[in-house]
N, C-alpha and C. Protein backbone atom coordinates (compact mmCIF):
# COMPACT_ATOMS: atom_id res chain seq x y z
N UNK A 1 9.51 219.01 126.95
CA UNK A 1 8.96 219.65 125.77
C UNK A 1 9.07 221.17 125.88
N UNK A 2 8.86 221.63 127.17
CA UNK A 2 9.30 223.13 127.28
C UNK A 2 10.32 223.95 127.35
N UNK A 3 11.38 222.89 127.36
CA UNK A 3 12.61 223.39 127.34
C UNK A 3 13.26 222.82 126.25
N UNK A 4 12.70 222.29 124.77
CA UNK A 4 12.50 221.87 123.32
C UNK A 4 12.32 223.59 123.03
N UNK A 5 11.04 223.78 123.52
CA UNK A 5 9.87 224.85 122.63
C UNK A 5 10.97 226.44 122.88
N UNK A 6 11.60 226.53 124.13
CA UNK A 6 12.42 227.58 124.57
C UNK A 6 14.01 227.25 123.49
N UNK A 7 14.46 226.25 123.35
CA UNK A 7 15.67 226.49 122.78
C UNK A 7 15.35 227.12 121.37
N UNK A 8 14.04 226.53 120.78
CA UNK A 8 13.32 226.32 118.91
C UNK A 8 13.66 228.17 119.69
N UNK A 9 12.71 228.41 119.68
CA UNK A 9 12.24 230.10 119.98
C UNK A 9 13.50 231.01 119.77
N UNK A 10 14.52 230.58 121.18
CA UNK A 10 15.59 231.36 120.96
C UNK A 10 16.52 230.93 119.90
N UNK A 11 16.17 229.99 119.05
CA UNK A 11 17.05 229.31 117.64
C UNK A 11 16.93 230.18 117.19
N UNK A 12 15.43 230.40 116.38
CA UNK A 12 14.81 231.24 115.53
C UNK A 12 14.67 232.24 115.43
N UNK A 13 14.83 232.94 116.95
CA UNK A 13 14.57 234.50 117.02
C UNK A 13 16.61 235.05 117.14
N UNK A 14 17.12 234.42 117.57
CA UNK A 14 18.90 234.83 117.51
C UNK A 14 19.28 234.51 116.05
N UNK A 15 18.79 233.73 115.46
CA UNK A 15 18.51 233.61 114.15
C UNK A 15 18.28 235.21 112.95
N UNK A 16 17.22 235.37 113.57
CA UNK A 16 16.68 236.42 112.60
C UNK A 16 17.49 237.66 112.62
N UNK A 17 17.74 238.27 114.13
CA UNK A 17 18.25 238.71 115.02
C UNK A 17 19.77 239.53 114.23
N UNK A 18 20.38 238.03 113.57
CA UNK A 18 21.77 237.55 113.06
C UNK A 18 21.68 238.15 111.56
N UNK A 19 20.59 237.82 110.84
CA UNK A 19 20.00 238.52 109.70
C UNK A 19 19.50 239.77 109.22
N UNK A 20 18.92 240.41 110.81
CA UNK A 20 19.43 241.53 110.78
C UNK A 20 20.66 242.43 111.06
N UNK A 21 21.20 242.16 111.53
CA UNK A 21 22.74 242.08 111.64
C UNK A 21 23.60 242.31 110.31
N UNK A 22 23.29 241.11 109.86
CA UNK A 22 24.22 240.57 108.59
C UNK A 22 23.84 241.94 107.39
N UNK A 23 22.21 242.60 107.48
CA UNK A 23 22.46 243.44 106.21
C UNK A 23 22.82 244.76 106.07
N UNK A 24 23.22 244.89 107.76
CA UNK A 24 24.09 246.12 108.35
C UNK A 24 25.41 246.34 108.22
N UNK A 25 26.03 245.10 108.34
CA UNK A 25 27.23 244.82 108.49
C UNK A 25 28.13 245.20 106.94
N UNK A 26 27.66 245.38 106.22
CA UNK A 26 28.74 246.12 105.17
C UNK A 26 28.67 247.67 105.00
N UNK A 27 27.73 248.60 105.85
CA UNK A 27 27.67 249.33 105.71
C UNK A 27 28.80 250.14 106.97
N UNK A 28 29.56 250.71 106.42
CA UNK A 28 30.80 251.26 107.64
C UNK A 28 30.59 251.63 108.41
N UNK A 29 29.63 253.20 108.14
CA UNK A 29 29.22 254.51 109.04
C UNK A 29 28.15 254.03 109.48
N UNK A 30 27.41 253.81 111.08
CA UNK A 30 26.02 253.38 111.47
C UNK A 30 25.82 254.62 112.19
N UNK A 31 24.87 255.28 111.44
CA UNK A 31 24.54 256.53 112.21
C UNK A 31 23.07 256.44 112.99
N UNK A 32 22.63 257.26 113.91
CA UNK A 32 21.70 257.16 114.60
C UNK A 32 20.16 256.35 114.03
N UNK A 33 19.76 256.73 112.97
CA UNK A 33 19.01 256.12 112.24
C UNK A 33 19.43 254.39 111.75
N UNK A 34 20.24 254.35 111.46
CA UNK A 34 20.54 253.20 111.29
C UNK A 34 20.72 252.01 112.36
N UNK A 35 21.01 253.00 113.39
CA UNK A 35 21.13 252.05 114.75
C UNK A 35 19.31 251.96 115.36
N UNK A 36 18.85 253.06 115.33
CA UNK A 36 17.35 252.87 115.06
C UNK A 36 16.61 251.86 114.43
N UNK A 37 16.79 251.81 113.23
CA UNK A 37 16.64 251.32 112.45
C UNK A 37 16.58 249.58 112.68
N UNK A 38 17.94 249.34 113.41
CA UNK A 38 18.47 248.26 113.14
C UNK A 38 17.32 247.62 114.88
N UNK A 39 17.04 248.48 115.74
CA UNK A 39 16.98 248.09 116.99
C UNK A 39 15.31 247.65 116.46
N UNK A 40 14.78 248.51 115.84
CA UNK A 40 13.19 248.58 115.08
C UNK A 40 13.25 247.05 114.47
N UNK A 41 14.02 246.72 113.62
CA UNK A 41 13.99 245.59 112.97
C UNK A 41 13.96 244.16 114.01
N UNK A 42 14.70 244.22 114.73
CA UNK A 42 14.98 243.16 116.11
C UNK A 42 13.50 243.32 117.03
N UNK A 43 12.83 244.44 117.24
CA UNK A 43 11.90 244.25 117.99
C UNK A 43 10.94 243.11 117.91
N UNK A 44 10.52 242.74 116.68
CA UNK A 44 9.43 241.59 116.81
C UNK A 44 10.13 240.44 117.54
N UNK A 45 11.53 240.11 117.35
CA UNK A 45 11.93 238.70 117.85
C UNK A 45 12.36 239.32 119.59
N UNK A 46 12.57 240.05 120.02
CA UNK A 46 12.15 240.72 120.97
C UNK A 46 10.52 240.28 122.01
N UNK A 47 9.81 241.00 121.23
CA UNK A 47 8.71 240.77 121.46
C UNK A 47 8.10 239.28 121.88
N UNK A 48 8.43 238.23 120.91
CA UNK A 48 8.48 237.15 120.65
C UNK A 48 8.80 235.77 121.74
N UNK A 49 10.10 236.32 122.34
CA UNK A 49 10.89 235.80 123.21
C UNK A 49 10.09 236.24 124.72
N UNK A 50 9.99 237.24 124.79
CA UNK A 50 9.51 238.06 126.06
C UNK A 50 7.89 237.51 126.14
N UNK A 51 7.09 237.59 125.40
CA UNK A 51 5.98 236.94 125.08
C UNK A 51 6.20 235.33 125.53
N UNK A 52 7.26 234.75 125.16
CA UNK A 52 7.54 233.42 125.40
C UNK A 52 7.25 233.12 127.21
N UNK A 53 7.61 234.25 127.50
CA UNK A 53 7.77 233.73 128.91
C UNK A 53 6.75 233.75 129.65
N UNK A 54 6.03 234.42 128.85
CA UNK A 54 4.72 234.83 129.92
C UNK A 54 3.96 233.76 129.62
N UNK A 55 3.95 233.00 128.11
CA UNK A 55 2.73 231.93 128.11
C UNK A 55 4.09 230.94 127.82
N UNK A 56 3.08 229.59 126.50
CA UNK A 56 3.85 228.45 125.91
C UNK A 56 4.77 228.88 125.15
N UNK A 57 5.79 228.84 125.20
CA UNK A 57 6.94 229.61 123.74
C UNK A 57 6.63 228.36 122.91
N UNK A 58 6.21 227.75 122.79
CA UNK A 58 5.71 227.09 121.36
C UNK A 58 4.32 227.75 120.37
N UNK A 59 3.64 228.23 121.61
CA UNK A 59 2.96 229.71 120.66
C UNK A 59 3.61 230.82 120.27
N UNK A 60 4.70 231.46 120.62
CA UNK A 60 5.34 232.58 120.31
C UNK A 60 6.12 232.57 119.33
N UNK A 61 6.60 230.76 119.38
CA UNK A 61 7.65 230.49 118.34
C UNK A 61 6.83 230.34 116.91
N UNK A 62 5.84 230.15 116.73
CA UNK A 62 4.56 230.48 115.26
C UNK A 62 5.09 232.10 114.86
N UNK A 63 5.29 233.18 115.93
CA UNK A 63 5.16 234.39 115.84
C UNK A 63 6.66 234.60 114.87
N UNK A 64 7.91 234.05 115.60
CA UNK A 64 9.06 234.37 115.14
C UNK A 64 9.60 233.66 114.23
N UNK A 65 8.92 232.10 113.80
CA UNK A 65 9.04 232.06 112.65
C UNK A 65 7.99 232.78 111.56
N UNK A 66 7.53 233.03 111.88
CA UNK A 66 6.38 233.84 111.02
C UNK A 66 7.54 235.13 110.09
N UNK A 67 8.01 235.93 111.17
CA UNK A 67 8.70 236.76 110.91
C UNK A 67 10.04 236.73 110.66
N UNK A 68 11.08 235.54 110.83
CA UNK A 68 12.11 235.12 110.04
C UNK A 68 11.86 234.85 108.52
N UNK A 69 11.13 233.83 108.17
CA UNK A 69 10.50 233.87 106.86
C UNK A 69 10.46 234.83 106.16
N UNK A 70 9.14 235.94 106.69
CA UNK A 70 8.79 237.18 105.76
C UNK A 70 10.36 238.01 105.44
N UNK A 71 11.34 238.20 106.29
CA UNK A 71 12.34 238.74 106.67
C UNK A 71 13.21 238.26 105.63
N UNK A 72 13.49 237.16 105.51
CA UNK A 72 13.97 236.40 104.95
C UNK A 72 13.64 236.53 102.77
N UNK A 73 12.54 236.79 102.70
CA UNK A 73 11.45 236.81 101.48
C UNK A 73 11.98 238.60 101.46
N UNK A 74 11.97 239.13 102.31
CA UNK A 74 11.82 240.38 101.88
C UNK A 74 13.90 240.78 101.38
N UNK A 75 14.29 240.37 102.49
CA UNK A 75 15.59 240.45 101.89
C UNK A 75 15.97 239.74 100.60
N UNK A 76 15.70 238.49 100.51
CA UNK A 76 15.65 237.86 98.62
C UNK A 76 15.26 239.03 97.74
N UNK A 77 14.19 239.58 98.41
CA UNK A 77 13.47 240.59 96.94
C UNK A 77 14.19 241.99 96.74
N UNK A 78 14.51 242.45 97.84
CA UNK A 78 15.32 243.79 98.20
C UNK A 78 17.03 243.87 97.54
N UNK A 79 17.46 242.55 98.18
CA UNK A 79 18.93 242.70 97.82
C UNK A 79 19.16 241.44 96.42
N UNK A 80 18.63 240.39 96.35
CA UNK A 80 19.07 239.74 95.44
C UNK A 80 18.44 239.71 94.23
N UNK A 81 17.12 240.03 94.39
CA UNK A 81 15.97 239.89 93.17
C UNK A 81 15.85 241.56 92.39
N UNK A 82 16.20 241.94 92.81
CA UNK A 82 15.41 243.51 92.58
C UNK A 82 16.37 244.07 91.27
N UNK A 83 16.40 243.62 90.00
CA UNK A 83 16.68 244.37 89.22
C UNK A 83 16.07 245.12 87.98
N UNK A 84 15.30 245.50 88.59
CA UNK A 84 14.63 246.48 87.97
C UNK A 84 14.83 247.86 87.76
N UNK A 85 15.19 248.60 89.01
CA UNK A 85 15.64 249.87 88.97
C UNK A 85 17.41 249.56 89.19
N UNK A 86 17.89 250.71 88.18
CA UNK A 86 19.15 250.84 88.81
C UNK A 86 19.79 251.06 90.27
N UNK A 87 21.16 250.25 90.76
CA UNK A 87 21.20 250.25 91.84
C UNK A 87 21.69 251.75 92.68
N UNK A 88 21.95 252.64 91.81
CA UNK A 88 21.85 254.17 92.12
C UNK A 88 21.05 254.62 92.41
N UNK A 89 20.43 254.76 92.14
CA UNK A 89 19.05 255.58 91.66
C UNK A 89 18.42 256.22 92.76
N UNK A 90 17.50 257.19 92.63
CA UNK A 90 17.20 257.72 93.56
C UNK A 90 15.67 256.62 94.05
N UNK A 91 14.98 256.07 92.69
CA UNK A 91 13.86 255.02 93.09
C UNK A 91 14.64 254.00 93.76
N UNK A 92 15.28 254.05 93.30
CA UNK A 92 16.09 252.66 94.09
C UNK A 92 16.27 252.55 95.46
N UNK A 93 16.76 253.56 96.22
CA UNK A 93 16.87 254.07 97.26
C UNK A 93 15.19 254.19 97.72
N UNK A 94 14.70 255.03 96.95
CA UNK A 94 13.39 255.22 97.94
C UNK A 94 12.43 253.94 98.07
N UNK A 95 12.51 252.80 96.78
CA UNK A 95 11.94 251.68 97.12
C UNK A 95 12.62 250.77 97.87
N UNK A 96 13.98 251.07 98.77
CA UNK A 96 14.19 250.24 99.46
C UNK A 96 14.00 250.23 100.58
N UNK A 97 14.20 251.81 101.00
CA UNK A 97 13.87 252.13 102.49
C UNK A 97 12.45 251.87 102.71
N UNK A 98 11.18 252.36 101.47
CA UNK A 98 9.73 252.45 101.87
C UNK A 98 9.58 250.55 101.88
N UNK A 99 10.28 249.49 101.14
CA UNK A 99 9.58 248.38 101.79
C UNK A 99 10.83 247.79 103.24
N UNK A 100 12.02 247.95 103.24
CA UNK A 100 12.24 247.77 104.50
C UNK A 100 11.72 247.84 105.47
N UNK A 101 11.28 249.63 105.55
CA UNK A 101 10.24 250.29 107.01
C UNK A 101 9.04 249.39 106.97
N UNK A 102 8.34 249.20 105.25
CA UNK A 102 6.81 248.34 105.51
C UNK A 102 7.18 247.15 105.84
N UNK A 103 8.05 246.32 105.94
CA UNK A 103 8.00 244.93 106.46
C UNK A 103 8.61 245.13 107.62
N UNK A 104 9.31 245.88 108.12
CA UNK A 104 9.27 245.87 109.60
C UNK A 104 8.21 246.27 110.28
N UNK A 105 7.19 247.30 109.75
CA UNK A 105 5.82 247.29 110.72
C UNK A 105 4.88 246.00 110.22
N UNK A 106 4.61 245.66 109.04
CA UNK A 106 3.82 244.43 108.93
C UNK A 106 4.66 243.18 109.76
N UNK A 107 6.09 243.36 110.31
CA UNK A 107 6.16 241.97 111.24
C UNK A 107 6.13 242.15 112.45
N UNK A 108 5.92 243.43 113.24
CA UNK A 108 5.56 243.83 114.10
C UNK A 108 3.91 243.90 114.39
N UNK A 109 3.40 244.44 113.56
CA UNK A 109 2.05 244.80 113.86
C UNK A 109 1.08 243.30 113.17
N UNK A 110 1.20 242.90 112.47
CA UNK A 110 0.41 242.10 111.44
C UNK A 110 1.25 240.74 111.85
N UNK A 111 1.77 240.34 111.48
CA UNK A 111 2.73 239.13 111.45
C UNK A 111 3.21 238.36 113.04
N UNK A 112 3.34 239.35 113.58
CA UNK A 112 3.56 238.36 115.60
C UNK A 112 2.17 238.17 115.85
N UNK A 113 1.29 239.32 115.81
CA UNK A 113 0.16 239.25 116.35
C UNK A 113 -0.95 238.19 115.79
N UNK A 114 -0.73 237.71 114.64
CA UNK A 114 -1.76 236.52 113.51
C UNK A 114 -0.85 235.65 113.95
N UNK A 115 0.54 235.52 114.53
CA UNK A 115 0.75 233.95 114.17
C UNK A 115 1.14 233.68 115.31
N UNK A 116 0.56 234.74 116.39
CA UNK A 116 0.75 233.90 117.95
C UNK A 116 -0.62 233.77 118.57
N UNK A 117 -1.84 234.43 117.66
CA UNK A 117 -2.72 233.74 117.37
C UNK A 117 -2.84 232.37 116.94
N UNK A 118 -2.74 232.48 116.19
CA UNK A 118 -2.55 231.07 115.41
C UNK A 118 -2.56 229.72 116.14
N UNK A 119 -1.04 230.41 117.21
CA UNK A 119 -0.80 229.21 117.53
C UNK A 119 -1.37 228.69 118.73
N UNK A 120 -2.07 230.06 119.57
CA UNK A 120 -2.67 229.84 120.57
C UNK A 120 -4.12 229.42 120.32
N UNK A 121 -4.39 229.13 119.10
CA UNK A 121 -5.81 228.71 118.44
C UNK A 121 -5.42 227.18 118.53
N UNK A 122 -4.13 226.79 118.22
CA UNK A 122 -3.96 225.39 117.78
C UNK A 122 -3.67 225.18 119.37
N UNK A 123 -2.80 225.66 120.16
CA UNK A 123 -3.22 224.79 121.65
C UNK A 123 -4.32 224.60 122.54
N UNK A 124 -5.70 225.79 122.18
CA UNK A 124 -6.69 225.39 122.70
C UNK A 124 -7.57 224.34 121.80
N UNK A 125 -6.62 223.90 120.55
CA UNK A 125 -7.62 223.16 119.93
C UNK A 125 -6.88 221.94 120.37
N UNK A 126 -5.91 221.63 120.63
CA UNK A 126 -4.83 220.23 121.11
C UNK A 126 -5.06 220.22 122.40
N UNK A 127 -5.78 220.81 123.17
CA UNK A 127 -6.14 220.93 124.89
C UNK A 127 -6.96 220.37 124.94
N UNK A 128 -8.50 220.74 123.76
CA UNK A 128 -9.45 220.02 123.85
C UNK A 128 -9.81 218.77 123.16
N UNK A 129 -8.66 218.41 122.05
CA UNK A 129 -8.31 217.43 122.29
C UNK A 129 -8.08 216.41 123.18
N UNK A 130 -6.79 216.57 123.73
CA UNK A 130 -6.47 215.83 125.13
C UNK A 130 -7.49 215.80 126.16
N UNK A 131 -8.47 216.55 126.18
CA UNK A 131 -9.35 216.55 127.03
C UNK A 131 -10.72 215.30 126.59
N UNK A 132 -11.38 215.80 125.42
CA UNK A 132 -11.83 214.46 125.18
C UNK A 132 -11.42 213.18 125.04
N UNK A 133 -10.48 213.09 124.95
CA UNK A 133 -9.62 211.88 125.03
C UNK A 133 -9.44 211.37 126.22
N UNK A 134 -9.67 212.03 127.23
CA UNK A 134 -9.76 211.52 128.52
C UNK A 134 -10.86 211.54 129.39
N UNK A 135 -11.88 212.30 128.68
CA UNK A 135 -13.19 211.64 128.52
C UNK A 135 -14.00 210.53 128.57
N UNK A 136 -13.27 210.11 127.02
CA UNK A 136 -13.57 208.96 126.41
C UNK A 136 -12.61 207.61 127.37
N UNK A 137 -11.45 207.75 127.71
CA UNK A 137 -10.92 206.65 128.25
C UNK A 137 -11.59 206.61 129.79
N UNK A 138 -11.80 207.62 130.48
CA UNK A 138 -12.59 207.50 132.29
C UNK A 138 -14.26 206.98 131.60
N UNK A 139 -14.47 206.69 130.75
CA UNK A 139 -15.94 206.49 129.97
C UNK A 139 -15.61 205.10 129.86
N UNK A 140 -15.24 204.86 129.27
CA UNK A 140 -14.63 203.24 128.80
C UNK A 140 -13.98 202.36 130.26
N UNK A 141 -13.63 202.65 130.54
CA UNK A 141 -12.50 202.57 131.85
C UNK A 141 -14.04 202.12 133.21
N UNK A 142 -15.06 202.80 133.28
CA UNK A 142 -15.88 202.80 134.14
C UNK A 142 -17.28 202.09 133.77
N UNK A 143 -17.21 201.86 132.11
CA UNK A 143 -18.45 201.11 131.50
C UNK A 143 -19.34 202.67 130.76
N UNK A 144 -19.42 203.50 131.33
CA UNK A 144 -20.54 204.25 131.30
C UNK A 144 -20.37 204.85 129.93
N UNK A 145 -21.57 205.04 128.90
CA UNK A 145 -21.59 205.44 127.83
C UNK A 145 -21.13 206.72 127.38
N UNK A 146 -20.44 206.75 126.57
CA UNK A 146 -19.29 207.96 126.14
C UNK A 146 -20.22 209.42 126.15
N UNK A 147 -19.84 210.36 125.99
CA UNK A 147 -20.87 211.54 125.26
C UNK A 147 -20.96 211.77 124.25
C-alpha cells in the first residue's frame, strides 16, 4: 500500500509539475522572472513529495491533489474561459499575472497545508478505527464484555 500511495503522489505531483510546464512552453524568451516564476509554481508539488517522505504519502497526496485541481480550475479560467477583457489589454495582462501569483500562494500557503491536514485527520480517524476494532475482536475472542 505504500508503495501504491508513493507512485499516486509522484503521478499527481509530475503531473501538475507537467502543467506547469505546458503554460510556459509557448512562450519563446524565459527570462529570469519567468524561470522564477515557473520554479514558484512547482514548489507546492515539491513540498508535497518531500513531505511524503517524512510521514504517509497518502496524506501528502490529499495536499497535491488538492493543488493539481485548483491549478487546473485556475488555468480553465485564465486561458480558456476569460473573455471578458480583451486579450491585449493592459487589464488583461494585469488580471492575469495578479491571479496566477494569487493561486500560486493560496496553493502553497492555504491549499497543501488544509489538505495534508485533512488527510492526516482522516488517518488518525482510520487508526482509531482499526484500533477499536481490535478491541472489540481480543473482547469477543476472550468472552469479556466489550467497552
Amino acid at each position: 500500500m505504500r508503495k501504491l500511495s508513493y507512485v499516486l503522489l509522484y503521478t499527481v505531483s509530475i503531473s501538475g509539475i507537467f502543467l506547469e510546464i505546458s503554460i510556459f512552453s509557448p512562450i519563446g524568451n524565459i527570462n529570469v522572472f519567468l524561470a522564477v516564476y515557473l520554479l514558484w509554481s512547482c514548489l507546492p508539488y515539491v513540498v508535497c513529495i518531500v513531505a511524503g517522505h517524512f510521514s504517509k504519502p497518502v496524506i501528502t497526496l490529499f495536499g497535491a491533489a488538492a493543488v493539481l485541481a485548483h491549478n487546473v480550475i485556475v488555468f480553465r479560467d485564465v486561458f480558456l474561459a476569460s473573455s471578458s477583457l480583451p486579450a491585449g489589454s493592459d487589464a488583461f495582462l494585469d488580471m492575469l499575472l495578479l491571479l496566477l501569483l494569487y493561486a500560486r500562494a493560496v496553493n502553497l500557503f492555504i491549499l497543501v497545508p488544509a489538505a495534508i491536514f485533512i488527510g492526516w485527520l482522516g488517518d488518525e480517524s482510520a487508526r482509531e478505527v482499526e484500533a477499536g476494532i481490535e478491541r472489540w475482536r481480543r473482547c469477543q475472542g476472550q468472552g469479556e464484555p466489550a467497552d
